[in-house]
N, C-alpha and C. Protein backbone atom coordinates (compact mmCIF):
# COMPACT_ATOMS: atom_id res chain seq x y z
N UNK A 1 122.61 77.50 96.28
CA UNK A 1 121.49 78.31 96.70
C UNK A 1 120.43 77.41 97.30
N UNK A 2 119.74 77.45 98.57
CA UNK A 2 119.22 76.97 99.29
C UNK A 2 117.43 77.83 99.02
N UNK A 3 116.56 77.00 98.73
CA UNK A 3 115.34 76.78 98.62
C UNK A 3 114.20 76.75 99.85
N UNK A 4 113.70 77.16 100.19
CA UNK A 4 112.53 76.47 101.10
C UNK A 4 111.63 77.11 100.49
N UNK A 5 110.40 75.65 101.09
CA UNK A 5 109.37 75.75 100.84
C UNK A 5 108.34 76.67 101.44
N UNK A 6 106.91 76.79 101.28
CA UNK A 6 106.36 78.22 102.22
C UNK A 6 105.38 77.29 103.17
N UNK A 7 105.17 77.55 103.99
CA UNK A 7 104.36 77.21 104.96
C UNK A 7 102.92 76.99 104.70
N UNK A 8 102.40 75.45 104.52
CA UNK A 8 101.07 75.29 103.96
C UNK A 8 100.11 76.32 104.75
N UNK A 9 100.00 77.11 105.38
CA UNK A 9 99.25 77.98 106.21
C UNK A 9 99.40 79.66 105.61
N UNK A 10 100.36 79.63 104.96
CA UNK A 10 100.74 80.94 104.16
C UNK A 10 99.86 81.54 102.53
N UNK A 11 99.24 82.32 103.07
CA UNK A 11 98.52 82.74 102.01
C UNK A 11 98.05 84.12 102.31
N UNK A 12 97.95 84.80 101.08
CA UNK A 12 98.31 86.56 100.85
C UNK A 12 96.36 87.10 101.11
N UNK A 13 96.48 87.98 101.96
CA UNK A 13 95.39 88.76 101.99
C UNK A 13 94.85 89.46 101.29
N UNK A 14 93.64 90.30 101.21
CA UNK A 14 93.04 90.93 100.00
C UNK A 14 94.16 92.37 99.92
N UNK A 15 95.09 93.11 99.00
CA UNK A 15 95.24 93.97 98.68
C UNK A 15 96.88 93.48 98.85
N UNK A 16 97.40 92.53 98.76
CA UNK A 16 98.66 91.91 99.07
C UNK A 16 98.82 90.68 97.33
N UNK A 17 100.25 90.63 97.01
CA UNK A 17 100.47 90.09 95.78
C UNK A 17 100.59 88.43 95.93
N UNK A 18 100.19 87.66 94.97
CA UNK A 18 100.59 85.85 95.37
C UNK A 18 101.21 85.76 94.61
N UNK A 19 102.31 85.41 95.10
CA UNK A 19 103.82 84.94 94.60
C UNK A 19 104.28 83.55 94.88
N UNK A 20 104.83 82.97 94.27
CA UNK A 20 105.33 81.42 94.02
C UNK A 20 107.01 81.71 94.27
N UNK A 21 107.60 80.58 94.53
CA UNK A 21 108.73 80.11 94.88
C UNK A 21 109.27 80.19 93.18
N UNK A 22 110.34 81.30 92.71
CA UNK A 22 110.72 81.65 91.06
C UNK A 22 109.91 82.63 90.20
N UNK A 23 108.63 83.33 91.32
CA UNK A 23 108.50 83.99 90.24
C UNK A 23 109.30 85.30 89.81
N UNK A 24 108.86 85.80 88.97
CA UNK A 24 110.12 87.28 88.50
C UNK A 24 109.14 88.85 89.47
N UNK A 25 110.36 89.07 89.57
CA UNK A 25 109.56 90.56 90.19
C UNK A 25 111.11 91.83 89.90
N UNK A 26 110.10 92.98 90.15
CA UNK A 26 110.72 93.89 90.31
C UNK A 26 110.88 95.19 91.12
N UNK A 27 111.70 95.62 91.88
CA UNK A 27 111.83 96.41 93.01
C UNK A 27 111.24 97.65 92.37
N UNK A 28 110.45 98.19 93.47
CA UNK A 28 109.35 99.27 92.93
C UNK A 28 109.74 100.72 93.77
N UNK A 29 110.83 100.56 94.46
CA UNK A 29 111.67 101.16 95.59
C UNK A 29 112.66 100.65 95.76
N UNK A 30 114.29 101.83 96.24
CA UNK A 30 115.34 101.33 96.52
C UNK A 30 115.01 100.85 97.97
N UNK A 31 115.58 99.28 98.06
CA UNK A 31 115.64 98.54 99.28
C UNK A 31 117.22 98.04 99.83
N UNK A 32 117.50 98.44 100.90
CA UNK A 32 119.05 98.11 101.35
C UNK A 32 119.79 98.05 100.24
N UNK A 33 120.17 99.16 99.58
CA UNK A 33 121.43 98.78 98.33
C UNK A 33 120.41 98.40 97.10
N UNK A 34 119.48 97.89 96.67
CA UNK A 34 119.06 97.38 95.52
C UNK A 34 118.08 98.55 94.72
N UNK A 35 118.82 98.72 94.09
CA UNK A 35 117.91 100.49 93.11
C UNK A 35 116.70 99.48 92.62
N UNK A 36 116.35 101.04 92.44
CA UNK A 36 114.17 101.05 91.59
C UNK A 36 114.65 100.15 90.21
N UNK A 37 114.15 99.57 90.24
CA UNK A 37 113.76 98.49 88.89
C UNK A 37 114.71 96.90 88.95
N UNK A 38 115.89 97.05 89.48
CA UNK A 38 116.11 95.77 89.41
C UNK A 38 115.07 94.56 90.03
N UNK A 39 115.66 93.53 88.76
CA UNK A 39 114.70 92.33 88.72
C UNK A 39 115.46 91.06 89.75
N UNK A 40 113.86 90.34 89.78
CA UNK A 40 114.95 89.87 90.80
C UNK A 40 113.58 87.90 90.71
N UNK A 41 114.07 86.88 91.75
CA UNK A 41 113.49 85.96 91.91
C UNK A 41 112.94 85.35 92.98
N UNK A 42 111.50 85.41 93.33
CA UNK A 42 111.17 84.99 94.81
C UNK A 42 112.52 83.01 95.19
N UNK A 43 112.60 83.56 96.50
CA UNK A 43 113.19 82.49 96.78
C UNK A 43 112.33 81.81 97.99
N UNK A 44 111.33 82.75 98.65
CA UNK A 44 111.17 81.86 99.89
C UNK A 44 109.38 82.86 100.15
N UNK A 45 108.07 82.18 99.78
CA UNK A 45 107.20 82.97 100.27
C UNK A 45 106.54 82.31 101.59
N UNK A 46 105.89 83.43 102.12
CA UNK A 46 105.85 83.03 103.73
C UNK A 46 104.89 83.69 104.17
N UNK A 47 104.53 83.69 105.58
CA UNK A 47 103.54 84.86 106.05
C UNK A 47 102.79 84.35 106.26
N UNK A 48 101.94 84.78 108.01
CA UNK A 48 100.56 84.23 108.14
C UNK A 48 99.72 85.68 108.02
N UNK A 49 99.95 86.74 108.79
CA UNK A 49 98.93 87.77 108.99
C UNK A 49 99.45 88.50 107.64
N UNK A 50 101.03 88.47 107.31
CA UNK A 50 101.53 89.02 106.48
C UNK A 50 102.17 88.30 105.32
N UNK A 51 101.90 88.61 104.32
CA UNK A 51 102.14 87.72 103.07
C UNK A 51 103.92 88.62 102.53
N UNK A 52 105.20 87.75 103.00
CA UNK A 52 106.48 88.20 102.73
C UNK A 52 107.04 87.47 102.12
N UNK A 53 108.43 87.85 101.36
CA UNK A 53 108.88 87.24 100.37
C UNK A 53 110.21 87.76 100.54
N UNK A 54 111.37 86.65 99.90
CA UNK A 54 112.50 86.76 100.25
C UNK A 54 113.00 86.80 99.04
N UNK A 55 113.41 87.90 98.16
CA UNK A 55 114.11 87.59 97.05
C UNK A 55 115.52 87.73 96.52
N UNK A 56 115.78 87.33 95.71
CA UNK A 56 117.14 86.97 94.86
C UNK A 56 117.41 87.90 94.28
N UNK A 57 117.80 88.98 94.07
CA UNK A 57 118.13 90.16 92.92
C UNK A 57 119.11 89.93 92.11
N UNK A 58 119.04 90.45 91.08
CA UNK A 58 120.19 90.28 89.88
C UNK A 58 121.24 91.07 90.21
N UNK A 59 121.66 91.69 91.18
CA UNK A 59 122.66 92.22 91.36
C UNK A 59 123.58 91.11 92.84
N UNK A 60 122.78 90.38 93.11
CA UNK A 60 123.45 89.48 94.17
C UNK A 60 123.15 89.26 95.41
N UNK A 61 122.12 90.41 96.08
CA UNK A 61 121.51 90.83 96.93
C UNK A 61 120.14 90.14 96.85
N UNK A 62 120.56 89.47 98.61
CA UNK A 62 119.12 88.82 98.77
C UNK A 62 118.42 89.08 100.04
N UNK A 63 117.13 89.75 99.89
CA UNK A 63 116.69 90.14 100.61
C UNK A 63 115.14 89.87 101.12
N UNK A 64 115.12 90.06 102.87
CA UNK A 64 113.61 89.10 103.13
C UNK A 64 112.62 90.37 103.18
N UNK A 65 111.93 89.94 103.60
CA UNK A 65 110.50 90.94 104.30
C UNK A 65 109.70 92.01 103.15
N UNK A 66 110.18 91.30 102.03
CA UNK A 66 109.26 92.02 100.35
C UNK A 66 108.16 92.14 100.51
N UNK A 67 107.21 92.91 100.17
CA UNK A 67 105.79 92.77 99.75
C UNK A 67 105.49 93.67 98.88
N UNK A 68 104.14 93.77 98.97
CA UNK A 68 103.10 94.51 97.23
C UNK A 68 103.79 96.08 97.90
N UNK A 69 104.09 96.14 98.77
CA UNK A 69 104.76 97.78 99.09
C UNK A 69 106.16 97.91 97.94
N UNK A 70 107.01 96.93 97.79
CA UNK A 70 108.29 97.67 97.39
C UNK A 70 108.38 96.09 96.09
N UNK A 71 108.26 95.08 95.87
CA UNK A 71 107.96 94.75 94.50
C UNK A 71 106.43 94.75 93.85
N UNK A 72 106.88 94.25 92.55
CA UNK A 72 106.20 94.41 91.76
C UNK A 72 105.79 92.85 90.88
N UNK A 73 105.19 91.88 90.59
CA UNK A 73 105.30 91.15 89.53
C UNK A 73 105.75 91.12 88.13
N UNK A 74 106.23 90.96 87.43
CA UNK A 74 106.86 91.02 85.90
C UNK A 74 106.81 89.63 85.12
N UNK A 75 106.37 90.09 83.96
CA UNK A 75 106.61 89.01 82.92
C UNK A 75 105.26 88.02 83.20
N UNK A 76 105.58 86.48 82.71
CA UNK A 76 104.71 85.46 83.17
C UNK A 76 103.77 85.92 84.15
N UNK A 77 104.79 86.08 85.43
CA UNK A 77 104.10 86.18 86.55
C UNK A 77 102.85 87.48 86.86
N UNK A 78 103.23 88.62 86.38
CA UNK A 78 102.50 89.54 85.91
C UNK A 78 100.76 89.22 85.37
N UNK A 79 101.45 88.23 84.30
CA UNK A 79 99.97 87.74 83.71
C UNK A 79 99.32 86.95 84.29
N UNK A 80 99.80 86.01 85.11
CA UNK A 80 99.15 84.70 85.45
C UNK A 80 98.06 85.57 86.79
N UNK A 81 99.04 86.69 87.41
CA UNK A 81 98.14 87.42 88.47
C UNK A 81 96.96 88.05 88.08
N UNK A 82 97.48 88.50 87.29
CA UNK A 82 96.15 89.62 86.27
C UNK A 82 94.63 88.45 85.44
N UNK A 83 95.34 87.12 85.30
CA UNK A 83 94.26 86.25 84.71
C UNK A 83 93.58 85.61 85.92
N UNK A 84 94.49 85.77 87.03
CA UNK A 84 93.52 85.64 87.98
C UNK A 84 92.61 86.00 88.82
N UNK A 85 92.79 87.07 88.91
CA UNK A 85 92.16 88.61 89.08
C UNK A 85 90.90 88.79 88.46
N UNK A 86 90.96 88.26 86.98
CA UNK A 86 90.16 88.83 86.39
C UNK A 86 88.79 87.48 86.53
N UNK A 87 89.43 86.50 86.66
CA UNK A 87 88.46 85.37 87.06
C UNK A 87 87.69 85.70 88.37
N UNK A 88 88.39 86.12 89.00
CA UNK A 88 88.04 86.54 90.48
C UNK A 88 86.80 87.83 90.68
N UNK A 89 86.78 88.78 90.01
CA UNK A 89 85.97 89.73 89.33
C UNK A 89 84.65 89.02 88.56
N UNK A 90 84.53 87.99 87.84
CA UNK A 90 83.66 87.69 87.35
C UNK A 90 82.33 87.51 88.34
């Protein structure tokens, strides 16, 4: 499985999710073949106007052009967004 890195110029706009290279997510909509809820692993984040993500699904299916439209964050990653959020609010 092949890795890349995201483009030091890539960073998510206001109302768009920040995602890391492994974090966990979950499909919030069926996308090409991959039903509502499977989990899955960013493999590749990217995007200049648009903040996209290429992920790994647990069913085998890997797919590009993700965003806050059709996943979701889970687990760790879930929290680390939400603690940042909430710093951000202060």
């Amino acid at each position: 499985m092949e890795y890349w890195k995201p483009h030091k110029l890539a960073s998510p706009h206001d109302g768009q999710i920040s995602l890391k290279m492994n974090d966990k997510v979950r499909s919030t909509e069926e996308i090409h073949g991959v039903p509502v809820g499977t989990e899955g692993k960013v493999i590749l984040a990217n995007g200049f106007n648009w903040q996209r993500y290429r992920i790994l699904f647990e069913n085998g299916a890997e797919i590009g052009d993700c965003d806050h439209r059709n996943i979701e964050p889970i687990g760790r990653t879930a929290k680390r967004l939400a603690k940042q959020a909430a710093k951000a609010n202060r």
